[in-house]
PDB file of N, CA and C in Angstrom:
ATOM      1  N   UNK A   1     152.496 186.361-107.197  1.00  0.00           N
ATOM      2  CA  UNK A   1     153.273 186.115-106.008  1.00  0.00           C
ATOM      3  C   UNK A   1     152.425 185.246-105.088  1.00  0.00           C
ATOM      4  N   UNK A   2     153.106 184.384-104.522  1.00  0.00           N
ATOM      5  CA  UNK A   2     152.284 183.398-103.378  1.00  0.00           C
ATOM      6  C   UNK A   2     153.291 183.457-101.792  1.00  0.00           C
ATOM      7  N   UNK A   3     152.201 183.701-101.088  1.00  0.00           N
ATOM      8  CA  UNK A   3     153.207 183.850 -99.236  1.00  0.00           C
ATOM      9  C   UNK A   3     152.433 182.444 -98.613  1.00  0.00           C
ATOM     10  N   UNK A   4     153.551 181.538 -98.759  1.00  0.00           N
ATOM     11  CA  UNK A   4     153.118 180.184 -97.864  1.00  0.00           C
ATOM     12  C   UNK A   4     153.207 180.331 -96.696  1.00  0.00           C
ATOM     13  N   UNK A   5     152.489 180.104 -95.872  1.00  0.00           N
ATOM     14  CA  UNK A   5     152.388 180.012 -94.500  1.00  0.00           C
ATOM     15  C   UNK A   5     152.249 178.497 -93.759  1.00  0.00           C
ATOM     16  N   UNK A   6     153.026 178.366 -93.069  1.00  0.00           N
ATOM     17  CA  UNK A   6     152.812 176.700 -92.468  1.00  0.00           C
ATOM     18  C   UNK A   6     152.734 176.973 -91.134  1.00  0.00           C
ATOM     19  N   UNK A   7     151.458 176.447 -90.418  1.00  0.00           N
ATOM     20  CA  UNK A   7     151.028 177.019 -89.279  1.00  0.00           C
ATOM     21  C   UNK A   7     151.994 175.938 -88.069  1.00  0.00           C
ATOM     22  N   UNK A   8     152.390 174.942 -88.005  1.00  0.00           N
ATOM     23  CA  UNK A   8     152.904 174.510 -87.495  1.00  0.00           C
ATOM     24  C   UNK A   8     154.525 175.306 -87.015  1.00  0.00           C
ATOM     25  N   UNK A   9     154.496 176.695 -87.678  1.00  0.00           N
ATOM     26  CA  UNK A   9     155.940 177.528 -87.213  1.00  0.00           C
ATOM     27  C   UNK A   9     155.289 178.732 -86.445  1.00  0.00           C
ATOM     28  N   UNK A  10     153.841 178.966 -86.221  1.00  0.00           N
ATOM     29  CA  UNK A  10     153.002 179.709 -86.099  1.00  0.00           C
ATOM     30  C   UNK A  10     152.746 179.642 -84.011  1.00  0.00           C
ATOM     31  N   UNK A  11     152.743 180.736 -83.474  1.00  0.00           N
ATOM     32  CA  UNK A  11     152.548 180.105 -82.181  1.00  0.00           C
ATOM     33  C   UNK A  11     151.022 180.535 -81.925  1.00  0.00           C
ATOM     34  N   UNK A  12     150.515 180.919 -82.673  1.00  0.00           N
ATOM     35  CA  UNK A  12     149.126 181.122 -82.574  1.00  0.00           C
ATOM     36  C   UNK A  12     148.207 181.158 -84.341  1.00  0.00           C
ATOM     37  N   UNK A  13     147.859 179.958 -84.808  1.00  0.00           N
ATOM     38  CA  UNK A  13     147.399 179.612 -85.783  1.00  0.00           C
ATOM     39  C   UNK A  13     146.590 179.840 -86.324  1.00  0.00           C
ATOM     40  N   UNK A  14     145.648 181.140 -86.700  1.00  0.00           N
ATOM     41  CA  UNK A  14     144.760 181.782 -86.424  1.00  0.00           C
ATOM     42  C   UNK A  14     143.805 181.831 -88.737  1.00  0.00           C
ATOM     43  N   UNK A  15     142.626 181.099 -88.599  1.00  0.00           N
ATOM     44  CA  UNK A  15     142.426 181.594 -90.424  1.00  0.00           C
ATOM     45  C   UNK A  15     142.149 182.738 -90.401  1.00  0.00           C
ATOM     46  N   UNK A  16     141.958 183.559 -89.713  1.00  0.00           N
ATOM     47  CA  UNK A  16     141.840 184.740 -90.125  1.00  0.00           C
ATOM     48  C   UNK A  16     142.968 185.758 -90.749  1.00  0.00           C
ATOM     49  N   UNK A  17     143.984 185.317 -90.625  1.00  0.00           N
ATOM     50  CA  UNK A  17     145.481 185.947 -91.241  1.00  0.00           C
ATOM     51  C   UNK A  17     144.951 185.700 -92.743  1.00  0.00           C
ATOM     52  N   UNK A  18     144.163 184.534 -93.082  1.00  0.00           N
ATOM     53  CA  UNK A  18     144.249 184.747 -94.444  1.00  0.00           C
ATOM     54  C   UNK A  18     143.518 185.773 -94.903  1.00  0.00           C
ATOM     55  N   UNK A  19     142.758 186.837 -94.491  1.00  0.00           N
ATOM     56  CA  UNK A  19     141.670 187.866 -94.846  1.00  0.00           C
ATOM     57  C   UNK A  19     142.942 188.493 -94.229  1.00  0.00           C
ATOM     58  N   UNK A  20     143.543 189.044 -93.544  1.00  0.00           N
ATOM     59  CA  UNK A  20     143.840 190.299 -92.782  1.00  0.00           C
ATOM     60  C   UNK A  20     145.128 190.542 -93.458  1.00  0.00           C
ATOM     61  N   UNK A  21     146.151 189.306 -93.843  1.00  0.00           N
ATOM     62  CA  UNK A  21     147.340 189.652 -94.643  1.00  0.00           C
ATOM     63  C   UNK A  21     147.023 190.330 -95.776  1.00  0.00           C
ATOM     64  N   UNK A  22     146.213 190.087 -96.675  1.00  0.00           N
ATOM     65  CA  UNK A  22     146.388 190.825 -97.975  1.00  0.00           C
ATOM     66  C   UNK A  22     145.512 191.736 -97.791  1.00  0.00           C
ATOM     67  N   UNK A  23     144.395 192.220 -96.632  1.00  0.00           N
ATOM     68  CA  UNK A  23     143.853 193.506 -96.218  1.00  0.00           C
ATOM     69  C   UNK A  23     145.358 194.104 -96.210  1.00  0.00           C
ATOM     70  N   UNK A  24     145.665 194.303 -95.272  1.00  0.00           N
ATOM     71  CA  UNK A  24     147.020 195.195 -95.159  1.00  0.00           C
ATOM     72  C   UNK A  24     147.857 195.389 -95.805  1.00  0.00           C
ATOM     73  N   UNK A  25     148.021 194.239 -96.713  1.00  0.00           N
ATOM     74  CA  UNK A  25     149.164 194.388 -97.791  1.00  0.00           C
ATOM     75  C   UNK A  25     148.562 195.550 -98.597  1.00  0.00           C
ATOM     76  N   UNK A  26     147.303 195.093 -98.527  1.00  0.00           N
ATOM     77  CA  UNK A  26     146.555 196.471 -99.940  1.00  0.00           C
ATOM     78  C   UNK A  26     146.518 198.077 -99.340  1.00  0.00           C
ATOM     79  N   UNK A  27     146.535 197.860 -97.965  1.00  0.00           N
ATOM     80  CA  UNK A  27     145.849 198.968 -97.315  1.00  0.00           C
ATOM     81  C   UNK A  27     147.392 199.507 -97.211  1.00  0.00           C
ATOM     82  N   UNK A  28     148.614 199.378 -97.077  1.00  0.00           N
ATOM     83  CA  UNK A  28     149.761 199.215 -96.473  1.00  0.00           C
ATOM     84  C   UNK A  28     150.261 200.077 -97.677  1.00  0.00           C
ATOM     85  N   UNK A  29     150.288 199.031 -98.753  1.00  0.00           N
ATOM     86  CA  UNK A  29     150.938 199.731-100.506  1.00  0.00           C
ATOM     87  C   UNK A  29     149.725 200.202-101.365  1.00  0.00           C
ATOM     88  N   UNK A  30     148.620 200.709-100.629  1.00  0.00           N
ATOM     89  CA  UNK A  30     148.087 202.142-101.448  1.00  0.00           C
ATOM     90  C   UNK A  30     147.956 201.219-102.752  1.00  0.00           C
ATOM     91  N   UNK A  31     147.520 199.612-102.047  1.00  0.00           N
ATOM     92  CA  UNK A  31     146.772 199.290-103.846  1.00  0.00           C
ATOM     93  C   UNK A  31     147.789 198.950-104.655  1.00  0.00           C
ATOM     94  N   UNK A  32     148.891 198.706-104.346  1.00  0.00           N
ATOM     95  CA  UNK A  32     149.515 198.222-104.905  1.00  0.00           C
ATOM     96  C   UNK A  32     149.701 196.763-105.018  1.00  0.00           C
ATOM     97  N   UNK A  33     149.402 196.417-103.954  1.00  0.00           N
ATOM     98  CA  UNK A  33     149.536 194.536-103.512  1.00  0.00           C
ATOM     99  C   UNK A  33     148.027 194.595-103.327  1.00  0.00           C
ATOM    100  N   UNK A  34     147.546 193.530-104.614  1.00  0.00           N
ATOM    101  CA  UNK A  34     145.847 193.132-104.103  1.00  0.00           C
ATOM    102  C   UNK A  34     145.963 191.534-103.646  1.00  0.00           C
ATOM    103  N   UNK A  35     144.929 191.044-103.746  1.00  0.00           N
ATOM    104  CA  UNK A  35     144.280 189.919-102.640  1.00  0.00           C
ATOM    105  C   UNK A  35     144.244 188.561-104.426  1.00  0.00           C
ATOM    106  N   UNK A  36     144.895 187.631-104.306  1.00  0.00           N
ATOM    107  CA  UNK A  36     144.367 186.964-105.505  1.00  0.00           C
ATOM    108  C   UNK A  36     143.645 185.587-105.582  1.00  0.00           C
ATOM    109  N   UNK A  37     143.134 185.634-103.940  1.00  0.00           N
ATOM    110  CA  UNK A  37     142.606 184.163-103.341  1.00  0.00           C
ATOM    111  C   UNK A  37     143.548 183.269-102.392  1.00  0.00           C
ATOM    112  N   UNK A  38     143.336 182.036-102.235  1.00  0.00           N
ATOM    113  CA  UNK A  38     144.289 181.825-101.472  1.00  0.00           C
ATOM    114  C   UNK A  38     143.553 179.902-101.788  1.00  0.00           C
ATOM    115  N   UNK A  39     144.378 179.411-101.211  1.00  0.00           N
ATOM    116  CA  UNK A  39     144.363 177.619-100.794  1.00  0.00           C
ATOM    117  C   UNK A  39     145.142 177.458 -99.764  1.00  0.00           C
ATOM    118  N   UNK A  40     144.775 175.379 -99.791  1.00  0.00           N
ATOM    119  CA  UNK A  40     145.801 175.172 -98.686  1.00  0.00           C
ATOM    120  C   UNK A  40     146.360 173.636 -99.661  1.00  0.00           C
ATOM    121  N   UNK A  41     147.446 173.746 -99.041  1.00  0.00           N
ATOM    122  CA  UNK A  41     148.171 172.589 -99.522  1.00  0.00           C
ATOM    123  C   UNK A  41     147.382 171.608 -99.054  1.00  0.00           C
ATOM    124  N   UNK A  42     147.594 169.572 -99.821  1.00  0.00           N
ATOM    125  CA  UNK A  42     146.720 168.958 -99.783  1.00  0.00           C
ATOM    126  C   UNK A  42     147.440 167.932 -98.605  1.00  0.00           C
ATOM    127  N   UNK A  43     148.565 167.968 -97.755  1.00  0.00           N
ATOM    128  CA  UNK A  43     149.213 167.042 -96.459  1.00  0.00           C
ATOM    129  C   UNK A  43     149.241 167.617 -95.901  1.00  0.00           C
ATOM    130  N   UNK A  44     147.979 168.903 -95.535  1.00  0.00           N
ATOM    131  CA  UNK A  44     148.231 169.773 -94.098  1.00  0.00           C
ATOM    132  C   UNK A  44     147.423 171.061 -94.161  1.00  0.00           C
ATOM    133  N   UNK A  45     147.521 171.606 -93.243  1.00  0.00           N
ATOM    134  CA  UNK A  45     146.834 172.967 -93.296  1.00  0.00           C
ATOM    135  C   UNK A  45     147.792 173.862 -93.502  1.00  0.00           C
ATOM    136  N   UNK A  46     149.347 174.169 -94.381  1.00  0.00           N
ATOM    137  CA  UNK A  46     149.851 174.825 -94.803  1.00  0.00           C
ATOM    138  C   UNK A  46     148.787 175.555 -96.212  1.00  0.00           C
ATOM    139  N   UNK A  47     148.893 176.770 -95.764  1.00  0.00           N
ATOM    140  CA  UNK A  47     147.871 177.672 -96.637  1.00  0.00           C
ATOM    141  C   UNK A  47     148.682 178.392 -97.972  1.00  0.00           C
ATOM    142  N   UNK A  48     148.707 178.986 -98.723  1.00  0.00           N
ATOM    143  CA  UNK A  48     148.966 179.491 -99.458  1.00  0.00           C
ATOM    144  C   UNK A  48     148.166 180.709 -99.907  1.00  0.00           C
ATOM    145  N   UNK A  49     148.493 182.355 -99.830  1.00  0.00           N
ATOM    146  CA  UNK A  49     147.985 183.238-100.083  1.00  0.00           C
ATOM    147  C   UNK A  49     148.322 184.271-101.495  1.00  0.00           C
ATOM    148  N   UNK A  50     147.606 184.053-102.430  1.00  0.00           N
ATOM    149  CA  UNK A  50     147.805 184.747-103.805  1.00  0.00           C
ATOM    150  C   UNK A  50     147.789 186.180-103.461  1.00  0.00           C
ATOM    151  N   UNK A  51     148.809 186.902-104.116  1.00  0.00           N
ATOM    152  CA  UNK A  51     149.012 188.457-104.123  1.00  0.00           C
ATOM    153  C   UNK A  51     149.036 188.501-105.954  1.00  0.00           C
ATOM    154  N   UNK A  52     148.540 189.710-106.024  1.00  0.00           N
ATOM    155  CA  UNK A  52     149.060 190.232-107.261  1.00  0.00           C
ATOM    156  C   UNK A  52     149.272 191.749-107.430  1.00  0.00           C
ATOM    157  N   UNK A  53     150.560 191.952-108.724  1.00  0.00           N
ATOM    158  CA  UNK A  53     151.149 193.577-108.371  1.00  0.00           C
ATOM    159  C   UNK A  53     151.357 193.822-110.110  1.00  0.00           C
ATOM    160  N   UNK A  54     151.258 195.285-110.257  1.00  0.00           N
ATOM    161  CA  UNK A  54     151.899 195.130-111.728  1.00  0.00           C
ATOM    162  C   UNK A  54     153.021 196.060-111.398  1.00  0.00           C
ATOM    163  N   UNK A  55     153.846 195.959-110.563  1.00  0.00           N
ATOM    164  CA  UNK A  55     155.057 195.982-110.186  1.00  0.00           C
ATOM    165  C   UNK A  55     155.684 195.407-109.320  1.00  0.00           C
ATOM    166  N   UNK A  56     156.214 193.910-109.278  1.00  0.00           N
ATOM    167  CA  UNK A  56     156.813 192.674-108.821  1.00  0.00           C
ATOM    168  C   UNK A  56     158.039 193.303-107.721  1.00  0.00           C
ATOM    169  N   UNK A  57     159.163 194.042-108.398  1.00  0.00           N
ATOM    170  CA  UNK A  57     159.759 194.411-107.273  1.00  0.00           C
ATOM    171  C   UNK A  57     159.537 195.061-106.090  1.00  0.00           C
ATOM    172  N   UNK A  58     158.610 196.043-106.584  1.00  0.00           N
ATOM    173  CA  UNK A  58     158.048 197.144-105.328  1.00  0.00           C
ATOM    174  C   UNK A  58     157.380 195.701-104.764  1.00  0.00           C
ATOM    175  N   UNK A  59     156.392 195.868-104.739  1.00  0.00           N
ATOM    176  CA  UNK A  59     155.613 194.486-104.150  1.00  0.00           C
ATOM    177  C   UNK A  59     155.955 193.762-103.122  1.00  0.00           C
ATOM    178  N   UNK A  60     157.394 192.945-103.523  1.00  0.00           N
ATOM    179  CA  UNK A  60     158.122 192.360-103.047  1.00  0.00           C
ATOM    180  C   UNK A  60     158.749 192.684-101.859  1.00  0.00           C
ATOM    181  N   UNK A  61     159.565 193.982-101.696  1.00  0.00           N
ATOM    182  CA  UNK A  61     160.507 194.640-101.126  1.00  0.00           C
ATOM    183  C   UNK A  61     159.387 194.517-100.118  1.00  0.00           C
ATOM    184  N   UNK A  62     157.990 195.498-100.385  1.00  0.00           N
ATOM    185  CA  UNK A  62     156.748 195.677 -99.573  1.00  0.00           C
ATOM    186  C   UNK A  62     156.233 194.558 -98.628  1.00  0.00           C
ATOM    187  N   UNK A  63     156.423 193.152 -98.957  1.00  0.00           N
ATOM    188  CA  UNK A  63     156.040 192.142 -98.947  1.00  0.00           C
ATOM    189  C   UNK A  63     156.321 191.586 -97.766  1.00  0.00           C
ATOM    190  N   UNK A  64     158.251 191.654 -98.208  1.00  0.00           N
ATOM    191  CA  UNK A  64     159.282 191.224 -97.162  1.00  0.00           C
ATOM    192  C   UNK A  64     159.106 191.895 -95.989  1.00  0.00           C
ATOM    193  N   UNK A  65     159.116 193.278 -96.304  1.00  0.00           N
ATOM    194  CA  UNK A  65     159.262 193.697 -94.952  1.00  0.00           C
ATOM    195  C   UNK A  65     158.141 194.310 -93.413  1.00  0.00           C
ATOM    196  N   UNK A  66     156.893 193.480 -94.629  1.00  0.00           N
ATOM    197  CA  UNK A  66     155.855 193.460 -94.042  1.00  0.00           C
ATOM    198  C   UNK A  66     156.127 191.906 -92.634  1.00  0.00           C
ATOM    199  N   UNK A  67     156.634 191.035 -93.278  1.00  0.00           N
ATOM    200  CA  UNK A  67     156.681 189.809 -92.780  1.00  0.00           C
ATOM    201  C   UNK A  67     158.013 190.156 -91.767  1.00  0.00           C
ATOM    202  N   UNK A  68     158.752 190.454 -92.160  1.00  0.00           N
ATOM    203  CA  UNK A  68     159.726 191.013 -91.126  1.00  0.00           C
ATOM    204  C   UNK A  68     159.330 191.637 -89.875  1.00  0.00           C
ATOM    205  N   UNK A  69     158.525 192.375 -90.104  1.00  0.00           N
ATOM    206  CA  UNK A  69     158.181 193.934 -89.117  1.00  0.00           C
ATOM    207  C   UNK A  69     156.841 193.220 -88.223  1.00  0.00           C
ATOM    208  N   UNK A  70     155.885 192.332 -89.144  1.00  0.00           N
ATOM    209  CA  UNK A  70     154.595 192.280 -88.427  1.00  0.00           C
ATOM    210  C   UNK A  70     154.550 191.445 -87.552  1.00  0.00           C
ATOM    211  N   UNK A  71     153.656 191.842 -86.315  1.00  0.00           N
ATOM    212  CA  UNK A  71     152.944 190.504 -85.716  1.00  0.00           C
ATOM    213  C   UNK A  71     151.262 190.562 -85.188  1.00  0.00           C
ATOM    214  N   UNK A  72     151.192 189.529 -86.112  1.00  0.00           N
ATOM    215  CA  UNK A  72     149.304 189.443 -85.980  1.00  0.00           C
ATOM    216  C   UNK A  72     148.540 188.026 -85.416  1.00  0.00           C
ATOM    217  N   UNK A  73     148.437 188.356 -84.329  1.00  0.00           N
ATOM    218  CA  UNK A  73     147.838 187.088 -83.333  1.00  0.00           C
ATOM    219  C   UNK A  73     148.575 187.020 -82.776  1.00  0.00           C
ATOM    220  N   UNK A  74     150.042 187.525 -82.244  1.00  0.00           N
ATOM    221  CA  UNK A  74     150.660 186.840 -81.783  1.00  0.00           C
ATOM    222  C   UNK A  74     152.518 185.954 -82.574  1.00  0.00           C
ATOM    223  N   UNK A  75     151.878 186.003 -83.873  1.00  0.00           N
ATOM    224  CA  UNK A  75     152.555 185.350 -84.765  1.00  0.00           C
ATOM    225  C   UNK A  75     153.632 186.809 -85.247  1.00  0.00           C
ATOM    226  N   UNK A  76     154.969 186.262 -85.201  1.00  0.00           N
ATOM    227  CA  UNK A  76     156.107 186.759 -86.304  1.00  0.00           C
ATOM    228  C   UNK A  76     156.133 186.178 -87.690  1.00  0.00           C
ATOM    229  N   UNK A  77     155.285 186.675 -88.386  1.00  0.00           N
ATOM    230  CA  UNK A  77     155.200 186.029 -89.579  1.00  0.00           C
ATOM    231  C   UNK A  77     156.131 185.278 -90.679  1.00  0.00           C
ATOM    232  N   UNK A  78     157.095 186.227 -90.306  1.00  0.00           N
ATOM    233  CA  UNK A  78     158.687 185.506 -91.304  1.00  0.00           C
ATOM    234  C   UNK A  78     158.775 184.400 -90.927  1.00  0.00           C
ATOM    235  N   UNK A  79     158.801 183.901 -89.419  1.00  0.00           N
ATOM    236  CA  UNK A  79     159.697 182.590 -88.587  1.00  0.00           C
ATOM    237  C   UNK A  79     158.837 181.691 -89.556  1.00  0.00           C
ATOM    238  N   UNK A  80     157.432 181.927 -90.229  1.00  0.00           N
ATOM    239  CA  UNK A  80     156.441 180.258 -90.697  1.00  0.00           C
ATOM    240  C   UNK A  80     155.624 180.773 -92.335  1.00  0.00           C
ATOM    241  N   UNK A  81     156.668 181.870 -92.783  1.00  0.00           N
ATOM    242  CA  UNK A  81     156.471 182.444 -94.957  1.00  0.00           C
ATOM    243  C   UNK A  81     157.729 181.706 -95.510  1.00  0.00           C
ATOM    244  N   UNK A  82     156.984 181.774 -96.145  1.00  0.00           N
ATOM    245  CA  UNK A  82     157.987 181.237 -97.917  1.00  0.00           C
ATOM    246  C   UNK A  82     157.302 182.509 -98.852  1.00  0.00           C
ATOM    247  N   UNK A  83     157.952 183.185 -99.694  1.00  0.00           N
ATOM    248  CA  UNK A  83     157.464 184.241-100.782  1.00  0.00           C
ATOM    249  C   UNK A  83     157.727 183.410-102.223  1.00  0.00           C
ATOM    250  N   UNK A  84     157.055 183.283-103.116  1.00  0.00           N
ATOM    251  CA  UNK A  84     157.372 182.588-104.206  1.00  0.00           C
ATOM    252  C   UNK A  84     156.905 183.568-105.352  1.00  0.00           C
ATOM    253  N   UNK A  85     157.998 183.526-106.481  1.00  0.00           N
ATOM    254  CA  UNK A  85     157.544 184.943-107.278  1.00  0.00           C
ATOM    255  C   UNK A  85     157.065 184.200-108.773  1.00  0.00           C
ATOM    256  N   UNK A  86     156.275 184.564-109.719  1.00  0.00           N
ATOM    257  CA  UNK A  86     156.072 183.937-111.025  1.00  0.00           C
ATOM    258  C   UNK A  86     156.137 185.498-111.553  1.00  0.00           C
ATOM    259  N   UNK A  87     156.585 185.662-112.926  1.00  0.00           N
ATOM    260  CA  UNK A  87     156.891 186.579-113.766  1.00  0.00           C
ATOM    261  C   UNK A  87     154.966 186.365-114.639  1.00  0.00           C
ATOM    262  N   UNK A  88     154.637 185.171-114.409  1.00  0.00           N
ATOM    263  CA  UNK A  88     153.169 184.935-115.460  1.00  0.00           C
ATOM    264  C   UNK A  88     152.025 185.189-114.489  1.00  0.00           C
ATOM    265  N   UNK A  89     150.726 185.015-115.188  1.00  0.00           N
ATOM    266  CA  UNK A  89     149.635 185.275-114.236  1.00  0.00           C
ATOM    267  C   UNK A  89     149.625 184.022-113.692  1.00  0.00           C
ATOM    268  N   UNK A  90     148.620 184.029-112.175  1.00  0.00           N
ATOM    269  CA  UNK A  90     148.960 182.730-111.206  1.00  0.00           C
ATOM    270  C   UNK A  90     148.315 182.043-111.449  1.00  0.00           C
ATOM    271  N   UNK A  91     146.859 182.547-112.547  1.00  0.00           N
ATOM    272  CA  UNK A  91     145.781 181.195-113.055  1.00  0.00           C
ATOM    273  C   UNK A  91     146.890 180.216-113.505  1.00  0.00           C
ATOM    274  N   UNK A  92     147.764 180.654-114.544  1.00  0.00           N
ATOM    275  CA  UNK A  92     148.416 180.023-115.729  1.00  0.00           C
ATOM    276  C   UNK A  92     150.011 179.202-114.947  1.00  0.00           C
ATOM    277  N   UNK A  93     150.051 179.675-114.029  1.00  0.00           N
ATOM    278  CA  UNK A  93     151.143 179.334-112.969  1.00  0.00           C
ATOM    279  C   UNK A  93     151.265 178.054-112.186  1.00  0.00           C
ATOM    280  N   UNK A  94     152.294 176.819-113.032  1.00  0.00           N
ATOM    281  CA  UNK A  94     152.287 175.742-112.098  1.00  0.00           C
ATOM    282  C   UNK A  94     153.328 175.874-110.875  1.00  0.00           C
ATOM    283  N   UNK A  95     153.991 176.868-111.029  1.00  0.00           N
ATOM    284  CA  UNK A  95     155.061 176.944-109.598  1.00  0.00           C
ATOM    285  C   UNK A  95     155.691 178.268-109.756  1.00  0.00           C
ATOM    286  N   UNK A  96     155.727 178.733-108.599  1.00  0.00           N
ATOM    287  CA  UNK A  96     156.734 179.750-107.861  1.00  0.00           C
ATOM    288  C   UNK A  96     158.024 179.911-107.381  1.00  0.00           C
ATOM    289  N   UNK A  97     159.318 180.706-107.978  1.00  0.00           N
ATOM    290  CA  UNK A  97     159.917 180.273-107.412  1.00  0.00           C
ATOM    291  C   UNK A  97     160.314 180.996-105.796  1.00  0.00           C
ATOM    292  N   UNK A  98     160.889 180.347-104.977  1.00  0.00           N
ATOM    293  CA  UNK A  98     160.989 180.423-103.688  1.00  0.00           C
ATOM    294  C   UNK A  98     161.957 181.848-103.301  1.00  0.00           C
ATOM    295  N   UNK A  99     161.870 182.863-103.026  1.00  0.00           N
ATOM    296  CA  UNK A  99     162.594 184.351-103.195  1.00  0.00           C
ATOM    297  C   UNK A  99     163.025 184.416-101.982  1.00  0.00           C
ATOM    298  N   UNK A 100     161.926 184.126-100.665  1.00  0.00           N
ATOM    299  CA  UNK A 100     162.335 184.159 -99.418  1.00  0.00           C
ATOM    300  C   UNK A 100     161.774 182.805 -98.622  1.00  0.00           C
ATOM    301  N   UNK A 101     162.198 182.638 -97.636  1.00  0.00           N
ATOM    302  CA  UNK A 101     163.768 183.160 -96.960  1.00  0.00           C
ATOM    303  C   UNK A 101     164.343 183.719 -98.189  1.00  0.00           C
ATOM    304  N   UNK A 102     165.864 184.564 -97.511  1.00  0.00           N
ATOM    305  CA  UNK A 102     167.007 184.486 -98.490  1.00  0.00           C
ATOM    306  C   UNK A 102     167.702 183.144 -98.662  1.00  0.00           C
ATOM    307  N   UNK A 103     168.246 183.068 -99.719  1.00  0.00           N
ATOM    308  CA  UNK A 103     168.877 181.209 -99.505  1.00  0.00           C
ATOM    309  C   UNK A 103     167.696 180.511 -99.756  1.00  0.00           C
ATOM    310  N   UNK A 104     166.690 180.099 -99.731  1.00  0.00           N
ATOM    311  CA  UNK A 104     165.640 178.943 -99.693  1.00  0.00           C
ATOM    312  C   UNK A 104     165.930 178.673-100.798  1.00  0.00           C
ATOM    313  N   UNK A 105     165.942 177.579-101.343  1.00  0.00           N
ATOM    314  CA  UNK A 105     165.604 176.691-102.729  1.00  0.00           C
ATOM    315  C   UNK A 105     164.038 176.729-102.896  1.00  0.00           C
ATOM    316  N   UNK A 106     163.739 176.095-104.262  1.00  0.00           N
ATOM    317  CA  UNK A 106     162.986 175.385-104.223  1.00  0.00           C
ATOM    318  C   UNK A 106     162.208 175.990-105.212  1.00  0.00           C
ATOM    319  N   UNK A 107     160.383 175.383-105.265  1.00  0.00           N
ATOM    320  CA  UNK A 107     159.626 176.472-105.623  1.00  0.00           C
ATOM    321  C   UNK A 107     158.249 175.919-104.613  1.00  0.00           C
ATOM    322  N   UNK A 108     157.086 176.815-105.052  1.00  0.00           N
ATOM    323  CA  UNK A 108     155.741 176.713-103.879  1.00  0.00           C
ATOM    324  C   UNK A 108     154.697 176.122-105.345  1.00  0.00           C
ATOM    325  N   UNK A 109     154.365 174.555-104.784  1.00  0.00           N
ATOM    326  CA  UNK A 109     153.203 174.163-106.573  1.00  0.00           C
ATOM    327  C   UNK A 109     151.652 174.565-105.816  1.00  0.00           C
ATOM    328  N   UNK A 110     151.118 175.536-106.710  1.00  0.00           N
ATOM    329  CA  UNK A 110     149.659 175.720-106.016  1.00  0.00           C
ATOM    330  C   UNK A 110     149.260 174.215-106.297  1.00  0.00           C
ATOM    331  N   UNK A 111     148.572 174.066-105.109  1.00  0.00           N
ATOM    332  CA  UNK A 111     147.470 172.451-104.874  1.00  0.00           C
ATOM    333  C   UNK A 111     146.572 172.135-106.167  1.00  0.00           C
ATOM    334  N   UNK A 112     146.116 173.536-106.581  1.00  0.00           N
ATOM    335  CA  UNK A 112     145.098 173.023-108.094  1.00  0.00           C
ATOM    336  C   UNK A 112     145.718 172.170-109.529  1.00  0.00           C
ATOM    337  N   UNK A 113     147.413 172.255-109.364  1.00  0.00           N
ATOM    338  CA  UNK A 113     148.097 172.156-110.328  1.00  0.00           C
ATOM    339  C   UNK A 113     148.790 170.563-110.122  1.00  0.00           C
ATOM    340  N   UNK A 114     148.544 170.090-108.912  1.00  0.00           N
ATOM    341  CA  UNK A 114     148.989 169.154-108.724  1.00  0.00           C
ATOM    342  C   UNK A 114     148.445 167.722-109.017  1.00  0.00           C
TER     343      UNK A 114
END
């Protein structure tokens, strides 16, 4: 799973969300959602944060409504995520597809693959 973040939807832009989101995600689901690294896209400081679960739906549900519910810095996290899901591991993963929003198209290409 990958949670894009584009700080430009962000009202307080802060790198430290990238350590503290998947702290909590882990601390939140009891280890269920770990930490799987993270990048940033290569036309911006849109970041990209690797999760991994060996249960995708729980995860997910967990995920969403973390981004729904939270605010850290300042930031409502939903208004500036994209959630992108791969069924494969994310080494082996050239794209994600786009789960949230609801409705979004698309998919999220990690930067290494490009």
């Amino acid at each position: 799973m990958v949670l894009r973040l584009d700080p430009e939807k962000l009202d307080n832009p802060d790198l430290d969300l990238r350590y503290e989101i998947p702290d909590l995600l882990a601390e939140r689901s009891a280890g269920l959602i770990m930490d799987d690294g993270y990048d940033y896209e290569p036309n911006g400081n849109v970041m990209q944060i690797y999760l991994r679960t060996p249960d995708l739906n729980s995860a997910l549900t967990q995920v969403i409504a973390f981004l729904e519910n939270e605010h850290l810095h300042g930031n409502h996290l939903g208004d500036a995520a994209q959630i992108g899901i791969s069924e494969s591991d994310a080494s082996a993963t050239r794209e994600f597809r786009v789960v949230y929003p609801p409705g979004a198209p698309g998919v999220i290409v990690p930067p290494t693959v490009r």
